[in-house]
Every structure is written in C-alpha cells, then in structure tokens.
C-alpha atoms as a PDB file:
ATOM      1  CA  UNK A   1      17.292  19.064  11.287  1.00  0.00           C
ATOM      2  CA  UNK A   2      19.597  19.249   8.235  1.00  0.00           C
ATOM      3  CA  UNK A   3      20.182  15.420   8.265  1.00  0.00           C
ATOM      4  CA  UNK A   4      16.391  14.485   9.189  1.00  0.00           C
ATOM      5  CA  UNK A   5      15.816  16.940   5.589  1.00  0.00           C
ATOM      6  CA  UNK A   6      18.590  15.534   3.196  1.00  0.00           C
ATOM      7  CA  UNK A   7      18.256  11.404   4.520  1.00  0.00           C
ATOM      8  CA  UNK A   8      16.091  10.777   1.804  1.00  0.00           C
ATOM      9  CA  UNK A   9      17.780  12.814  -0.921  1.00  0.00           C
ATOM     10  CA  UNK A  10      19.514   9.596  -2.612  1.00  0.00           C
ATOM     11  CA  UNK A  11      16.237   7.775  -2.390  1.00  0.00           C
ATOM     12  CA  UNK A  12      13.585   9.840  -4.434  1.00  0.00           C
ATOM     13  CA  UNK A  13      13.756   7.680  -7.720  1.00  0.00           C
ATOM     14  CA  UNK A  14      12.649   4.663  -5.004  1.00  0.00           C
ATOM     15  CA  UNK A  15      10.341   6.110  -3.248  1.00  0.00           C
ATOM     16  CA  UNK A  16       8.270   7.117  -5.972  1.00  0.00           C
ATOM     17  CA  UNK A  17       8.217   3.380  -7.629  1.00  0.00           C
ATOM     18  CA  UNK A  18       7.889   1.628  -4.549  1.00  0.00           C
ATOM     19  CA  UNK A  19       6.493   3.366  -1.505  1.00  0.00           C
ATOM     20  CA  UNK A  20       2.797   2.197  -1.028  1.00  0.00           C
ATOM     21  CA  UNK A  21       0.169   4.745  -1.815  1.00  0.00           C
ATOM     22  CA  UNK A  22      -3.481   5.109   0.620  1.00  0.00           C
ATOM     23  CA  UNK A  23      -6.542   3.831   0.088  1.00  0.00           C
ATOM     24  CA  UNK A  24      -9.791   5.367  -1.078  1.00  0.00           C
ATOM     25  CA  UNK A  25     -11.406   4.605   1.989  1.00  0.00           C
ATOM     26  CA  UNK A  26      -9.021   7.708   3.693  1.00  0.00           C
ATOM     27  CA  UNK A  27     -10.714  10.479   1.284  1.00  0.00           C
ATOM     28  CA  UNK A  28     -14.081   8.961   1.676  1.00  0.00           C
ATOM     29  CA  UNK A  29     -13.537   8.653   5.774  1.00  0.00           C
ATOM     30  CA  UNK A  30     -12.720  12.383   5.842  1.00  0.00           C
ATOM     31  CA  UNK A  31     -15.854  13.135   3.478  1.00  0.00           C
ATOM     32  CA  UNK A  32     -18.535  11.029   5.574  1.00  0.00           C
ATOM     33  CA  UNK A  33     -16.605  12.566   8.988  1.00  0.00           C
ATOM     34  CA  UNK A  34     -15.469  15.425   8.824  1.00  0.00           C
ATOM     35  CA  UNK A  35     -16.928  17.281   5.529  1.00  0.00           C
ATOM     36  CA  UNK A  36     -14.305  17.343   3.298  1.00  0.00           C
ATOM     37  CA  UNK A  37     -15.617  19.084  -0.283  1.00  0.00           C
ATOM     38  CA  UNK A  38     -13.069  19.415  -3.492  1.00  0.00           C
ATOM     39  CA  UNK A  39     -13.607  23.239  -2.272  1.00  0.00           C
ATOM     40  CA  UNK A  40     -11.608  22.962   0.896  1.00  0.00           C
ATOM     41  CA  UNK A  41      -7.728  24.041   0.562  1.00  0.00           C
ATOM     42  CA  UNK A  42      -5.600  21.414   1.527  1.00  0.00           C
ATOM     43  CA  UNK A  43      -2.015  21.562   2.960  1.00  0.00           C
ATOM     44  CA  UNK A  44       0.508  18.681   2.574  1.00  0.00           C
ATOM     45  CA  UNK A  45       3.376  19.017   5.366  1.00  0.00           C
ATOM     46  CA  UNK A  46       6.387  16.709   4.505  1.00  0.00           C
ATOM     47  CA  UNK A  47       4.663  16.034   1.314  1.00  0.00           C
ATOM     48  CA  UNK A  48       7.706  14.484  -0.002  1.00  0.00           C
ATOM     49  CA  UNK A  49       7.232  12.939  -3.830  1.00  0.00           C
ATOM     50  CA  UNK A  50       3.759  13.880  -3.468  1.00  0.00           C
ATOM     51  CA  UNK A  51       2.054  10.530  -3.014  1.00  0.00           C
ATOM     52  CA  UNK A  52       0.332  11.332  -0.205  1.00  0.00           C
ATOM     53  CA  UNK A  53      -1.176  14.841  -2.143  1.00  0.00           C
ATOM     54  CA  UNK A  54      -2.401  12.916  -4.681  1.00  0.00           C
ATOM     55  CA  UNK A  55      -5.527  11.698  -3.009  1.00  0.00           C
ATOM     56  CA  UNK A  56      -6.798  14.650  -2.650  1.00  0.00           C
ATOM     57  CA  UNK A  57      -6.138  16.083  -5.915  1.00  0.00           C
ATOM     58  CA  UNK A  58      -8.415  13.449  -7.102  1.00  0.00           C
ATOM     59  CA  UNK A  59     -11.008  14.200  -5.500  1.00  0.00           C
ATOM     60  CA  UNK A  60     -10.774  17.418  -6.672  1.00  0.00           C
ATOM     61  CA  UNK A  61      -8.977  19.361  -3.625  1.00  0.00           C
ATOM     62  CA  UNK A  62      -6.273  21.873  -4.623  1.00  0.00           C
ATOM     63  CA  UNK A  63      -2.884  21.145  -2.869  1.00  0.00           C
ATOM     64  CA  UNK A  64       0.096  22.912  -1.679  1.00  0.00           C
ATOM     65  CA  UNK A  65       2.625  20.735  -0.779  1.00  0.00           C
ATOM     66  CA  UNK A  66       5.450  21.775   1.706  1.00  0.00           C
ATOM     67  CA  UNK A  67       8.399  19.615   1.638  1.00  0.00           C
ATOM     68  CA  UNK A  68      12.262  20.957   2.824  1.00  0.00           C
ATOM     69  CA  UNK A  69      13.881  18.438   0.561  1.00  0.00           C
ATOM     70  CA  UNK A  70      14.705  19.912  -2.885  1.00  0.00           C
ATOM     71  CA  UNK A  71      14.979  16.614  -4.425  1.00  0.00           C
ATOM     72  CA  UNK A  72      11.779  15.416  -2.962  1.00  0.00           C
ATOM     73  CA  UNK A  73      10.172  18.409  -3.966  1.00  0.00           C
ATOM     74  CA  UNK A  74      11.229  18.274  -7.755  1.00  0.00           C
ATOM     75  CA  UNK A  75       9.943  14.835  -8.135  1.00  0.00           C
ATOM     76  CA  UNK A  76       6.495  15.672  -6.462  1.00  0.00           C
ATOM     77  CA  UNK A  77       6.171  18.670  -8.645  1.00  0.00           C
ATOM     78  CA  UNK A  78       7.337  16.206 -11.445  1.00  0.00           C
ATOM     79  CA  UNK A  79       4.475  13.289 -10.254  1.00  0.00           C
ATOM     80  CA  UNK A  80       2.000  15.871 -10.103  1.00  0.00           C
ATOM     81  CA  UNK A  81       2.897  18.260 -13.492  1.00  0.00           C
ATOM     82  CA  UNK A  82      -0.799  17.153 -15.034  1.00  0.00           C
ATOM     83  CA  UNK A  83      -2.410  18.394 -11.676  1.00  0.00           C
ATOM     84  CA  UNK A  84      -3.133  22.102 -12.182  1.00  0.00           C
ATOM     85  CA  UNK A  85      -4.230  22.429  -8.631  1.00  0.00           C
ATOM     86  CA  UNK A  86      -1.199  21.017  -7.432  1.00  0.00           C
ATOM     87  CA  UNK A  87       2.055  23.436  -5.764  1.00  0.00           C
ATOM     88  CA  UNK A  88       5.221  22.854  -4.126  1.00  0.00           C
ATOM     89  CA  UNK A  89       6.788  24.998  -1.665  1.00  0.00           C
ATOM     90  CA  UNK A  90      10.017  24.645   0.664  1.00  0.00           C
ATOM     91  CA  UNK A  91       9.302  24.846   4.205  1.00  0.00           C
ATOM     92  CA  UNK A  92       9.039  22.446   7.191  1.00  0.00           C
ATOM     93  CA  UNK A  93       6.181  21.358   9.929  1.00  0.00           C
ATOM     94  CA  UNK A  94       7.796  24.389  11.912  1.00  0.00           C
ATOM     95  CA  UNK A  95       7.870  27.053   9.720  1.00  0.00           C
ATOM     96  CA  UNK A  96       5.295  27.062   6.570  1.00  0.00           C
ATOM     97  CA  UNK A  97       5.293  29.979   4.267  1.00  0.00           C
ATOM     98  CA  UNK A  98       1.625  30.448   4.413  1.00  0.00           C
ATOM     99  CA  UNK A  99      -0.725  33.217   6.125  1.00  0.00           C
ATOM    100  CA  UNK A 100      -2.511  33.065   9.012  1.00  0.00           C
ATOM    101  CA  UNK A 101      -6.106  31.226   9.170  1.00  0.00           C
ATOM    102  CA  UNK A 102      -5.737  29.844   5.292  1.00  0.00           C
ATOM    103  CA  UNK A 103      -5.934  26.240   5.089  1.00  0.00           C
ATOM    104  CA  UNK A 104      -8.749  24.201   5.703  1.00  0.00           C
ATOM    105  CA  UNK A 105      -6.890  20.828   5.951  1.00  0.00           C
ATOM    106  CA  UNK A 106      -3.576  20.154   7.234  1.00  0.00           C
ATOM    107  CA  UNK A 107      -2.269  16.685   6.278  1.00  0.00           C
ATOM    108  CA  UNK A 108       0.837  15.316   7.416  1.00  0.00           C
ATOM    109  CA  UNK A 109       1.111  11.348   5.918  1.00  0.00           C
ATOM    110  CA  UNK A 110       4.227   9.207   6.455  1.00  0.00           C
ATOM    111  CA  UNK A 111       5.927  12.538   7.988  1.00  0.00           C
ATOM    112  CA  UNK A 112       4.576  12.827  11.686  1.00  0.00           C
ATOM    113  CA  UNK A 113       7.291  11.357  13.209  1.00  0.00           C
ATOM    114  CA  UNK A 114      10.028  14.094  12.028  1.00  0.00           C
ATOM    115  CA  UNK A 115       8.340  16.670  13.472  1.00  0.00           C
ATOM    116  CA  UNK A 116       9.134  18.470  16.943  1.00  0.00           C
ATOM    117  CA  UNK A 117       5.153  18.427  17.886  1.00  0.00           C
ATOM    118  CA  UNK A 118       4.981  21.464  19.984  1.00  0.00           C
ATOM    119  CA  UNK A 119       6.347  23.696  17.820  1.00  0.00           C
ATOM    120  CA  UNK A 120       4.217  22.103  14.544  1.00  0.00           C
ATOM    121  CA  UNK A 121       1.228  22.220  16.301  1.00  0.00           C
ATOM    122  CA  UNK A 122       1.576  26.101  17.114  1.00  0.00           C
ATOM    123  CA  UNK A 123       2.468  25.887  13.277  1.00  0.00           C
ATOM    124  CA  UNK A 124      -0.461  24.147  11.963  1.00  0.00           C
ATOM    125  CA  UNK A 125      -3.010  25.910  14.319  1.00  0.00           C
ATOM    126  CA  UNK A 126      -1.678  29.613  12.947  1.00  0.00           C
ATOM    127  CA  UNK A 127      -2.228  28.112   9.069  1.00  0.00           C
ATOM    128  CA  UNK A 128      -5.808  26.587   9.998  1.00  0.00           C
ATOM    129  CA  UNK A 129      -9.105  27.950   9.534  1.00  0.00           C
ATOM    130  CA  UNK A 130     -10.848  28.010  12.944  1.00  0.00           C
ATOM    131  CA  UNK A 131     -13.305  25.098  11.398  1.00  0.00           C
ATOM    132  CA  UNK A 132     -10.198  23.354   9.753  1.00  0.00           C
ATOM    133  CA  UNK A 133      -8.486  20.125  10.468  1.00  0.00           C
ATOM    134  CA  UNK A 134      -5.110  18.392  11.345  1.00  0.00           C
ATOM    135  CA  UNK A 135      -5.259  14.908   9.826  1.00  0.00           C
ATOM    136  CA  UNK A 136      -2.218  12.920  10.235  1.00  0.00           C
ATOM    137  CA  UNK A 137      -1.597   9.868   8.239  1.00  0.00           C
ATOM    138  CA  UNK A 138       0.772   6.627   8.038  1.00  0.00           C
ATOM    139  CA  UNK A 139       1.159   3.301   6.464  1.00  0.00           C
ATOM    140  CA  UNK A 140       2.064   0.916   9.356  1.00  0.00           C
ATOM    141  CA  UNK A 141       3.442  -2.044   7.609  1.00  0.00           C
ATOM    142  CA  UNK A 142       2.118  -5.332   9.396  1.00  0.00           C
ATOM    143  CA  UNK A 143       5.091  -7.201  11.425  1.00  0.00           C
ATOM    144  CA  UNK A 144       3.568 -10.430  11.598  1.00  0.00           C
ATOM    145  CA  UNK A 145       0.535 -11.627   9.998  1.00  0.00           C
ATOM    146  CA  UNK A 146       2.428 -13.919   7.553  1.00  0.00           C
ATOM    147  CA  UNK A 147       5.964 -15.746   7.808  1.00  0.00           C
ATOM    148  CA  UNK A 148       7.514 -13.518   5.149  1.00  0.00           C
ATOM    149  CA  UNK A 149       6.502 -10.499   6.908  1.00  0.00           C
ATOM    150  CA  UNK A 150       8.130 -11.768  10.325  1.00  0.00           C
ATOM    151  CA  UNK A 151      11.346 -12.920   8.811  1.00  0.00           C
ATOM    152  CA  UNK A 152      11.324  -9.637   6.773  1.00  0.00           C
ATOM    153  CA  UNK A 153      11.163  -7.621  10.367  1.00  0.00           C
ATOM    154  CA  UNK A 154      14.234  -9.539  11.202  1.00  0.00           C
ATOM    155  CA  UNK A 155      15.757  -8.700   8.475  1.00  0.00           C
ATOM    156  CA  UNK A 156      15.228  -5.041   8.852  1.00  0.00           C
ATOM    157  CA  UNK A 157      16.696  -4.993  12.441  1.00  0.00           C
ATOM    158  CA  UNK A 158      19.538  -7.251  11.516  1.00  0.00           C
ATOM    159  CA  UNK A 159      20.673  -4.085   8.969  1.00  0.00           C
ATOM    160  CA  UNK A 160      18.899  -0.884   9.418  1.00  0.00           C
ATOM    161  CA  UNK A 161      20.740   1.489  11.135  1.00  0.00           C
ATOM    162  CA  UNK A 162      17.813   3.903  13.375  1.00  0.00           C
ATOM    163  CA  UNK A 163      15.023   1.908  12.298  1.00  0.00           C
ATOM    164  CA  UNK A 164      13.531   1.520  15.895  1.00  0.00           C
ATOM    165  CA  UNK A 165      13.781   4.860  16.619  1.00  0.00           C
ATOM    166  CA  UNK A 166      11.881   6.361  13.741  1.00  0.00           C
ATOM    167  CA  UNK A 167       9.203   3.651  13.669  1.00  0.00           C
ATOM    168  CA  UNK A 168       5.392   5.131  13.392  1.00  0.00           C
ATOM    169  CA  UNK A 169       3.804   2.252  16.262  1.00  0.00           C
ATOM    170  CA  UNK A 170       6.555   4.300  18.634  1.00  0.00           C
ATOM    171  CA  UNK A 171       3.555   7.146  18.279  1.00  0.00           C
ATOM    172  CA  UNK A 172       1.030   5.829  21.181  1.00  0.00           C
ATOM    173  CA  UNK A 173      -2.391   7.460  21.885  1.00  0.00           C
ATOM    174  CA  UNK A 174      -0.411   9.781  24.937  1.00  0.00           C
ATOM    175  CA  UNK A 175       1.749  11.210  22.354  1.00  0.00           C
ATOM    176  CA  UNK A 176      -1.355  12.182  19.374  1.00  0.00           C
ATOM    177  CA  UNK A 177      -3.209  12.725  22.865  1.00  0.00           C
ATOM    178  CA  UNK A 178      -0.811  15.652  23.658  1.00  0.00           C
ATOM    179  CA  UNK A 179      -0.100  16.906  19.795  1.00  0.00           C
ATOM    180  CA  UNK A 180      -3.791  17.398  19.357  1.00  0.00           C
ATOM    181  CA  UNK A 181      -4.188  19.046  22.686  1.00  0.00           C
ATOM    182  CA  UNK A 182      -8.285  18.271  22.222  1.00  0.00           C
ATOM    183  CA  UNK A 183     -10.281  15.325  20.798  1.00  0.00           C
ATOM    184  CA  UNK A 184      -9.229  13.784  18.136  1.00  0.00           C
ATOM    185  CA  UNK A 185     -10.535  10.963  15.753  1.00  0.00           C
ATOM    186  CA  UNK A 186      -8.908   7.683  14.162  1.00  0.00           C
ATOM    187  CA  UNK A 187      -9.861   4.785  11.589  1.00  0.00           C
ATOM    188  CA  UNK A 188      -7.553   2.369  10.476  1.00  0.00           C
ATOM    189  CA  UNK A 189      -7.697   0.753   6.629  1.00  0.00           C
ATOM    190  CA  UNK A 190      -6.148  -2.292   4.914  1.00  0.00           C
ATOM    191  CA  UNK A 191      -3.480  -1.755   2.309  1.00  0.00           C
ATOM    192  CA  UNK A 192      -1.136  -3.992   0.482  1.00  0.00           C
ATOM    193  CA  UNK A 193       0.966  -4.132  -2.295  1.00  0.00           C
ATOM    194  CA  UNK A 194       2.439  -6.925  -4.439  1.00  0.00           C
ATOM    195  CA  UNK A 195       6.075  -6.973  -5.288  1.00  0.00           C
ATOM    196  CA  UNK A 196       8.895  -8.932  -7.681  1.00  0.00           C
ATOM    197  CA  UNK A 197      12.194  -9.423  -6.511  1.00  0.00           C
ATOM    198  CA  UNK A 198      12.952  -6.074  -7.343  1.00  0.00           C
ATOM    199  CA  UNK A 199       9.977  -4.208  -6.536  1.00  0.00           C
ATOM    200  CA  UNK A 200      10.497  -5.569  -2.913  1.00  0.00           C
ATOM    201  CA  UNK A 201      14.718  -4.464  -3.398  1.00  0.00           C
ATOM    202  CA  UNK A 202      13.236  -1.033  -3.894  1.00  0.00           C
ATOM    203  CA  UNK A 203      10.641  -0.669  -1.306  1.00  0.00           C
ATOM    204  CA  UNK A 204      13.134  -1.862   1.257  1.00  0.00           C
ATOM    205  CA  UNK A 205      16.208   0.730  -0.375  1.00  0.00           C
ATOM    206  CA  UNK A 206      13.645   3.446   0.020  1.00  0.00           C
ATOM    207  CA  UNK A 207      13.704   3.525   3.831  1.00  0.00           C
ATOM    208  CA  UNK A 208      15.687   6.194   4.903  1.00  0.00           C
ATOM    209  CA  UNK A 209      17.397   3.958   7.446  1.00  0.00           C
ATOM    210  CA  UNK A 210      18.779   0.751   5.059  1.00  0.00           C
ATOM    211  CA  UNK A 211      21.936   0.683   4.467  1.00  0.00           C
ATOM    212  CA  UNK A 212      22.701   2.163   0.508  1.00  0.00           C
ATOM    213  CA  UNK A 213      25.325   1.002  -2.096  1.00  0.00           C
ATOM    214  CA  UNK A 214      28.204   2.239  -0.203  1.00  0.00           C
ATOM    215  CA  UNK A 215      27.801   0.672   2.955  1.00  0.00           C
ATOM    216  CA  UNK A 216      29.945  -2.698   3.480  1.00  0.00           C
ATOM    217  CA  UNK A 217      27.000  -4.385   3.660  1.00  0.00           C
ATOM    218  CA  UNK A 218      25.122  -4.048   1.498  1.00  0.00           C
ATOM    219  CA  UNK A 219      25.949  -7.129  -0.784  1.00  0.00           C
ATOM    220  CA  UNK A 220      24.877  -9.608   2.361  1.00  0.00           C
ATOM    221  CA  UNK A 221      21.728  -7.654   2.718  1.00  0.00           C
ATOM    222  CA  UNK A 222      20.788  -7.916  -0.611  1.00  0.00           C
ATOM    223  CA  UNK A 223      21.492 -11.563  -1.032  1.00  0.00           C
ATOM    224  CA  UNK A 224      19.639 -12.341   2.255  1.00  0.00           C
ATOM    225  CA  UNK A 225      16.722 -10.449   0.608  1.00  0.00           C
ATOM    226  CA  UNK A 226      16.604 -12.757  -2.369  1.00  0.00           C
ATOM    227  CA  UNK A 227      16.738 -15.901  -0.209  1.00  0.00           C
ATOM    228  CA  UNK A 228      13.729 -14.457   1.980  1.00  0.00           C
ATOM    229  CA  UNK A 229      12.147 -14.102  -1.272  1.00  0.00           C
ATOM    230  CA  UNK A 230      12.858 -17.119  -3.022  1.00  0.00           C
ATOM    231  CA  UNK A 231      11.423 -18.744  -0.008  1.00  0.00           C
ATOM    232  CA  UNK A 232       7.947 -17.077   0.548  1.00  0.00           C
ATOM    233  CA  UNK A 233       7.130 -15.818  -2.926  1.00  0.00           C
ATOM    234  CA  UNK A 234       4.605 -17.511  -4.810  1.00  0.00           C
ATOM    235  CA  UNK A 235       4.489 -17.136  -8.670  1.00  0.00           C
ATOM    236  CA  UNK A 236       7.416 -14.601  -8.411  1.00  0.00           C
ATOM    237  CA  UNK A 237       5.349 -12.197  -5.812  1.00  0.00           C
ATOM    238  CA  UNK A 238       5.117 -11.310  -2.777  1.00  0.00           C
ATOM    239  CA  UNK A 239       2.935  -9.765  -0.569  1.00  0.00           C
ATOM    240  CA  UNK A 240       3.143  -6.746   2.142  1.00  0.00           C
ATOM    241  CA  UNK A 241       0.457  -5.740   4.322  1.00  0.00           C
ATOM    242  CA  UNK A 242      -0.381  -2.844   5.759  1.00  0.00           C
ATOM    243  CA  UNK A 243      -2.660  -0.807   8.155  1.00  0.00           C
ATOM    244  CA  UNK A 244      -3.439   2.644   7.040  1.00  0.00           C
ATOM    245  CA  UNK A 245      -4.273   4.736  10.074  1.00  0.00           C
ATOM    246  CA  UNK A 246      -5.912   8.095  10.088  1.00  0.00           C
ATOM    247  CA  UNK A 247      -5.722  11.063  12.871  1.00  0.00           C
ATOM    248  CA  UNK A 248      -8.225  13.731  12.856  1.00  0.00           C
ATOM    249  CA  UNK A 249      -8.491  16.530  15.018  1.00  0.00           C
END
C-alpha cells in the first residue's frame, strides 16, 4: 500500500498542468440520471490534486476530498483554496474518516484501480446514505484512432515499467459487475486535449509508471518523444483523445 500511496509523490507539479480534466457532460449525466442537486454532499476517494473534485464544486456541490498522499493532498487543497466548500482529508478507499450514512455521493475518478474492491465497497456503503451513490470515473485515453496515438502506445510499452498492469480497460464489466454487487449504470463521453512539445513531455512524466529523471533512460525516451512529435504534430500541437466513462450504482 505504501508504494501504491507515495508513486505519485514526485509527480504532483505534472499532474496538475497536464492530466486531462472531465467533461461537463459527467455533472449533467449524473443530474438528468441520478438527481444530483448542489445540496447533495459529495465524497472524492483518491481525490489526488483535486481535478476530479472540481466538477462538482462548480456546480455548486460541497466536497471532501480523501487522498493518502500528503503531497497530492497539499496541491488539491492549493487548486481548490478559492473553493470554500472544498476539504481535504488523509485517508484511503479502505478506511475514510467519515461517519456512518453521511455522504450522498461517493466518487472515485482516475483512482478505481488502486483500490482492493471488497474492502472499499464495505467502505463506501458504511459512508453512503441509503439513497446515495458510488460513481466511479476514468479517462481512458484512446490507443488507436489516429497514427500518433498508436505509435504513442508503443512508446509507452517500450518504457513504462507496470503500465499494463495498472491500465483502467483491465476493469471489464465482471469486475464493476462484482464491486457494485447490484445494478449499476454507465455512459461514456469524448475528451481531448491539445498539447506542445512540452505539454505532451508532461502528460506522459505524470504517469506514475514512466520512467523519471533518474532512470538510465530517460534521455532515449525523451528524444523518441520529440521525434514522435515532430512527426505527427501539426502547427506545433498535438492531439490526445479520450473516452470519459462513468459508473453509477
């Protein structure tokens, strides 16, 4: 558990410039759906930098973040200082310092895949209202709807070190099947964003399983980077798709 908690602890400053945010369309799926109000208490687990809280701040929800990472909690606390509504708390998907039959939406986005599910689902169900929901969240970056995308897969497994084994299209319907333990809801949405050279340097560094300054290679990563760019950008950008998909029980 302790290196699952501190893997991203040299990679906050990244991850908040370059990990991609969620679309509208999640907020507005869970308001049409499922009745979420700017009254409703929300709980973020694994909030990390607090991207993922910061949806539903604006639309009015007050947050409580839970993230075990004291770095990532800083900077989400930090992100979100002009949100009043907005708290930070240590804890994990296993053990969250908050009472019984409190919450009436548990969100876990970009995070699922840490978690041991039976013991965050007993977890989640004690913090839950009886009419709340679990809503699970993750970008799924697209592998191969354009040739930069593909060759930037490669790239990934030539020099990632776990990268297969942490990978969110490893969660199949069985597995949310058996963490729900009752029906549950999906809806997928398009997201992208649009990088420089750098932007896309960053957005690759802050994966928790790419290799960092210190490895030996690091240099030939980076320079196999910037001739995968140089070779699919177009006016000095490139782009990276996503899926968004959503989880509600």
């Amino acid at each position: 558990m302790a290196d699952t908690v501190e893997r991203f602890s040299d990679r906050v400053e990244n991850y908040i410039k370059y990990r991609p945010g969620y679309p509208p369309q999640v907020v507005e799926y869970l308001r049409d759906t499922h009745g979420l109000s700017p009254e409703h208490l929300v709980a973020d687990i694994g909030c990390g930098t607090g991207v993922s809280s910061l949806q539903f701040l604006n639309n009015g929800n007050r947050v409580i973040g839970v993230e075990p990472n004291a770095a990532m909690r800083s900077a989400a606390i930090r992100l979100n200082a002009d949100q009043g509504r907005f708290t930070c708390i240590a804890g994990t998907s296993e053990s969250v310092p908050l009472p019984d039959s409190s919450i009436d939406l548990v969100v876990a986005a970009q995070a699922f895949h840490w978690f041991e599910p039976e013991a965050t689902r007993a977890e989640f169900r004690r913090i839950l209202k009886p009419d709340g929901h679990i809503v699970l969240i993750w970008n799924e970056r697209q592998l191969d709807t354009t040739p930069f995308l593909v060759e930037y897969e490669r790239l990934l497994l030539r020099y990632a070190n776990d990268y297969e084994n942490v990978r969110h299209d490893r969660i199949d319907e069985g597995k949310l099947a058996a963490f729900f333990g009752t029906e549950f809801h999906s809806a997928t949405f398009p997201n992208a964003q649009i990088f420089d050279l750098e932007g896309l340097k960053g957005r690759m560094l802050s994966s928790s399983y790419m290799p960092s300054e210190s490895s030996p290679v690091f240099t030939a990563m980076i320079e196999d980077l910037g001739s995968l760019f140089a070779k699919h950008a177009e006016s000095g950008r490139i782009k990276v798709f996503y899926d968004t998909n959503v989880y509600v029980s």
